[in-house]
C-alpha atoms as a PDB file:
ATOM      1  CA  UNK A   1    -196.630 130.190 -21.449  1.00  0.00           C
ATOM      2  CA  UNK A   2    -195.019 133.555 -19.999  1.00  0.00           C
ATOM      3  CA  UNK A   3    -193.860 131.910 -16.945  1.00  0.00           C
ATOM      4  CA  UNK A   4    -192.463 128.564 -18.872  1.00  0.00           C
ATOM      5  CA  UNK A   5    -190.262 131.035 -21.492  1.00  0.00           C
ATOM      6  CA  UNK A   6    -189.556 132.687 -18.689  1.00  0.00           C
ATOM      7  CA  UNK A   7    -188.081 130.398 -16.055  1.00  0.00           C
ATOM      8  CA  UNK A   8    -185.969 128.688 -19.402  1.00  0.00           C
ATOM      9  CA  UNK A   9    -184.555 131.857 -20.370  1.00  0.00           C
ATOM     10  CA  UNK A  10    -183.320 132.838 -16.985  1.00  0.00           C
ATOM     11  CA  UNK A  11    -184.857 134.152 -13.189  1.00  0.00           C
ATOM     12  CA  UNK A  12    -188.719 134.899 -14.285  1.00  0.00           C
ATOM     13  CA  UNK A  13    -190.418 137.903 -12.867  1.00  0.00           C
ATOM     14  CA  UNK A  14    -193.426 138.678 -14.434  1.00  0.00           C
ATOM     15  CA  UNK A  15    -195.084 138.834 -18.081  1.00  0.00           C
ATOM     16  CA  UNK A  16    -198.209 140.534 -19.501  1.00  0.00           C
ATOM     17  CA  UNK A  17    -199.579 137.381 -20.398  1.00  0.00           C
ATOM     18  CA  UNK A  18    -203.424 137.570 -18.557  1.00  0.00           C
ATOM     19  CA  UNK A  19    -204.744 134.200 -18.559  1.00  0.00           C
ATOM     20  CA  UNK A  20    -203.264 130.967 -18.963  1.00  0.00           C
ATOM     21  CA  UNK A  21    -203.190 129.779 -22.626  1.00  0.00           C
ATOM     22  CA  UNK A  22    -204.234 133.458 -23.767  1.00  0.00           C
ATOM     23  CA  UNK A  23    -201.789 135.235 -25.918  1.00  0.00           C
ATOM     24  CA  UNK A  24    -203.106 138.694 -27.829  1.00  0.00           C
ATOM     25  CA  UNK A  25    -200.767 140.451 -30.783  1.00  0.00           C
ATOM     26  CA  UNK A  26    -197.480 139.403 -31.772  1.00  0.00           C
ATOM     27  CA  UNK A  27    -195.628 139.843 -28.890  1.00  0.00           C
ATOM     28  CA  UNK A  28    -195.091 138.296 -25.727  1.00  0.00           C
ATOM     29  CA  UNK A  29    -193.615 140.301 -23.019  1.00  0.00           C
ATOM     30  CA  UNK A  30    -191.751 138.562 -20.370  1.00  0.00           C
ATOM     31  CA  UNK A  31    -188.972 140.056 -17.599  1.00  0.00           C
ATOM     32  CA  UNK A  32    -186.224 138.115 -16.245  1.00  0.00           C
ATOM     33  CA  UNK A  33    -183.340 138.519 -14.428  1.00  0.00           C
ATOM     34  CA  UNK A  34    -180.155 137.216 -16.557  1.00  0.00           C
ATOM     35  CA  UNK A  35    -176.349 137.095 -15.684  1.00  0.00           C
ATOM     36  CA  UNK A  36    -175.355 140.197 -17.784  1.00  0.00           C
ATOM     37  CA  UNK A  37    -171.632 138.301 -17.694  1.00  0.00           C
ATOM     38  CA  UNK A  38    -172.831 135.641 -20.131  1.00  0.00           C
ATOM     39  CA  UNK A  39    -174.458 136.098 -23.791  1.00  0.00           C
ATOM     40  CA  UNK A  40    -177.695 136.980 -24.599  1.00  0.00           C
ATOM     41  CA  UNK A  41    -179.850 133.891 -26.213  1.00  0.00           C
ATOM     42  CA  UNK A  42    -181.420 135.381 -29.951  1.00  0.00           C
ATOM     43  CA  UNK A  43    -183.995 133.085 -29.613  1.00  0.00           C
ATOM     44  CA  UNK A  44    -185.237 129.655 -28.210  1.00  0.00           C
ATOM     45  CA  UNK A  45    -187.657 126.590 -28.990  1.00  0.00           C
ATOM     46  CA  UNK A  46    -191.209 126.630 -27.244  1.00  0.00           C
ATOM     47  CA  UNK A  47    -193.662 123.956 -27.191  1.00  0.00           C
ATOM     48  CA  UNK A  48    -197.303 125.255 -28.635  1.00  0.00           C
ATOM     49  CA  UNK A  49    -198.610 121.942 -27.607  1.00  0.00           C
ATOM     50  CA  UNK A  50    -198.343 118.688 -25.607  1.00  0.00           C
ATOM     51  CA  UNK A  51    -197.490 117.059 -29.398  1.00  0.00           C
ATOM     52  CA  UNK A  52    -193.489 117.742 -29.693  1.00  0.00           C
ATOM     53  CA  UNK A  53    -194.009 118.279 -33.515  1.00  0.00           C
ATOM     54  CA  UNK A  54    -195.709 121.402 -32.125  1.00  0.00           C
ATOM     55  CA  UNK A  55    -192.445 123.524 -31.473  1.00  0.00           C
ATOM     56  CA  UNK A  56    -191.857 126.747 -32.584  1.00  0.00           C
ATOM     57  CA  UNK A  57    -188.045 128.700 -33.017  1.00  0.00           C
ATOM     58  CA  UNK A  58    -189.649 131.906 -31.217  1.00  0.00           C
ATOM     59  CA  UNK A  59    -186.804 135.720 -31.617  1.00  0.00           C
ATOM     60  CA  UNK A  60    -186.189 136.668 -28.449  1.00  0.00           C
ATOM     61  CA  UNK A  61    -185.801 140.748 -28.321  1.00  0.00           C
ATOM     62  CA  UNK A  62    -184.463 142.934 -25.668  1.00  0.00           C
ATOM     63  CA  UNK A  63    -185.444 146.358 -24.052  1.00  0.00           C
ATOM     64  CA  UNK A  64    -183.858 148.801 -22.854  1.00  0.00           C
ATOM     65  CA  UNK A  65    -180.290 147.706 -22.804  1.00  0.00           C
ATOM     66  CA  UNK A  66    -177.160 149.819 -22.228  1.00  0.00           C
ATOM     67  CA  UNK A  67    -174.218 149.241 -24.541  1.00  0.00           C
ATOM     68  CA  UNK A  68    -172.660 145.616 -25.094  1.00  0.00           C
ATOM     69  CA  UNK A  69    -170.720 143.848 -27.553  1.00  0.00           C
ATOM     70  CA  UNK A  70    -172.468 143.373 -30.340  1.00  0.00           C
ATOM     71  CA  UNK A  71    -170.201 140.633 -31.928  1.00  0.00           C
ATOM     72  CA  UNK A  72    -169.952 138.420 -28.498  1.00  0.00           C
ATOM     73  CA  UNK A  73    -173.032 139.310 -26.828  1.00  0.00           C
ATOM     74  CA  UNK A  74    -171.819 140.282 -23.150  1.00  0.00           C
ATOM     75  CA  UNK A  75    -171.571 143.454 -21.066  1.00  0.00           C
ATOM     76  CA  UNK A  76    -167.999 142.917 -20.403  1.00  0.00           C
ATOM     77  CA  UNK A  77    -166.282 145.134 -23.356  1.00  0.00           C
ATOM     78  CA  UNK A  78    -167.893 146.732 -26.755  1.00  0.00           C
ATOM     79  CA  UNK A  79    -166.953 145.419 -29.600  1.00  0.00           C
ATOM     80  CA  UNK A  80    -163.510 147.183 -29.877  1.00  0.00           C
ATOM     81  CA  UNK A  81    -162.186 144.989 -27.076  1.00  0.00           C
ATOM     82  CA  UNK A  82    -163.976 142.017 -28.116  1.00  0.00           C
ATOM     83  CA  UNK A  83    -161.517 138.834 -28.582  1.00  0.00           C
ATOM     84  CA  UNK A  84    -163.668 137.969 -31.851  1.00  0.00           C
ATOM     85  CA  UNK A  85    -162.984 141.896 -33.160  1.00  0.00           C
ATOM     86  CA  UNK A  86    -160.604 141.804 -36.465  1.00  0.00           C
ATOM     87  CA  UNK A  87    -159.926 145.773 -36.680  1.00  0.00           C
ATOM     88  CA  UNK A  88    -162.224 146.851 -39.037  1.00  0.00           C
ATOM     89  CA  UNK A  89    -166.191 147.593 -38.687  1.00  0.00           C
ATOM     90  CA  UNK A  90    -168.780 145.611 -39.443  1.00  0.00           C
ATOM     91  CA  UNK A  91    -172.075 145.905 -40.454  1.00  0.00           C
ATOM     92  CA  UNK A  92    -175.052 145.176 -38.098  1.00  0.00           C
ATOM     93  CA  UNK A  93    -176.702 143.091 -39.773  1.00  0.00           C
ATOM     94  CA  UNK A  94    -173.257 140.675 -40.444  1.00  0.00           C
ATOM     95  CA  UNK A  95    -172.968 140.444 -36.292  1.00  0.00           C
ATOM     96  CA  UNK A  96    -174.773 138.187 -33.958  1.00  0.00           C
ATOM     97  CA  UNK A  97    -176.230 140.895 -31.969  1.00  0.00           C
ATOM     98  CA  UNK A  98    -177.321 144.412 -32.389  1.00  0.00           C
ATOM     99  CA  UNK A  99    -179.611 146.977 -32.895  1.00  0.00           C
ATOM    100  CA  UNK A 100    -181.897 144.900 -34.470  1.00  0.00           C
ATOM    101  CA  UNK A 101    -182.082 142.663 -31.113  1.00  0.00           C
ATOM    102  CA  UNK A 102    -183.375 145.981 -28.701  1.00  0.00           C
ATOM    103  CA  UNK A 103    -186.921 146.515 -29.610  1.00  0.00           C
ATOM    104  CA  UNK A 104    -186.823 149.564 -28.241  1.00  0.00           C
ATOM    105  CA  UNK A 105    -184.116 151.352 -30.398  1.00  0.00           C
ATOM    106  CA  UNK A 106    -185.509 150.394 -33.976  1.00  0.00           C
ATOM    107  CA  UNK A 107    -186.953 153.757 -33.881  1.00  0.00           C
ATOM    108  CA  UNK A 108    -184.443 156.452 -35.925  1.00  0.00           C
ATOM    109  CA  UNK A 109    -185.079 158.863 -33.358  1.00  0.00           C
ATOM    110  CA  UNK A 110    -183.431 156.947 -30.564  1.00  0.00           C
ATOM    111  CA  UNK A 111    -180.017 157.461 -29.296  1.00  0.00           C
ATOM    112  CA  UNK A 112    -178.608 155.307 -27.309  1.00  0.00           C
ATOM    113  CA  UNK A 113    -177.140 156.302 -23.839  1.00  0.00           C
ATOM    114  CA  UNK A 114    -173.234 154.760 -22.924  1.00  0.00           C
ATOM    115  CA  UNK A 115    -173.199 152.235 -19.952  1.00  0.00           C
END
């Protein structure tokens, strides 16, 4: 199932899925290699089963990611330069992307590092 969510989300490298069909804990961890140029997919369909009625909406989360726009979802700009930015801030939760889509920075303690 790694490999399959992998190859449709972009280049797959590896996951730390062990056996075929074996998923453990509520996570599956999967690397690609995307085109940083184009926005980041929040999440995607995937097929539990052979039956099509078996398809999930699975979140699709992101580690260790330097800083992107959180309202277009591309490394291009931040959000200041962003065609879709109307002057004023937004909250986090109203935008498409942010820190809630890093796993890895939901901690308090983290700070994020620019580029």
């Amino acid at each position: 199932m790694g490999k399959h969510i992998g190859e449709a989300l972009s280049e797959y490298v590896v996951s730390n899925q062990k056996k075929k069909g074996e998923l453990s804990g509520n996570y599956l961890r999967i690397q690609v290699g995307l085109d940083v140029m184009k926005p980041f997919r929040r999440c995607m369909p995937v097929r539990i089963s052979d039956r099509k009625v078996d398809t999930i909406w699975a979140d699709i989360w992101f580690e260790k990611l330097p800083n992107f726009c959180y309202l277009c979802g591309t490394f291009e700009h931040l959000e200041q330069e962003c065609h879709l930015y109307t002057g004023r801030t937004h909250d986090d939760l109203d935008k498409p992307y942010g820190c809630w889509f890093q796993e890895d920075i939901c901690a308090p303690d983290y700070q994020r590092h620019p580029g």
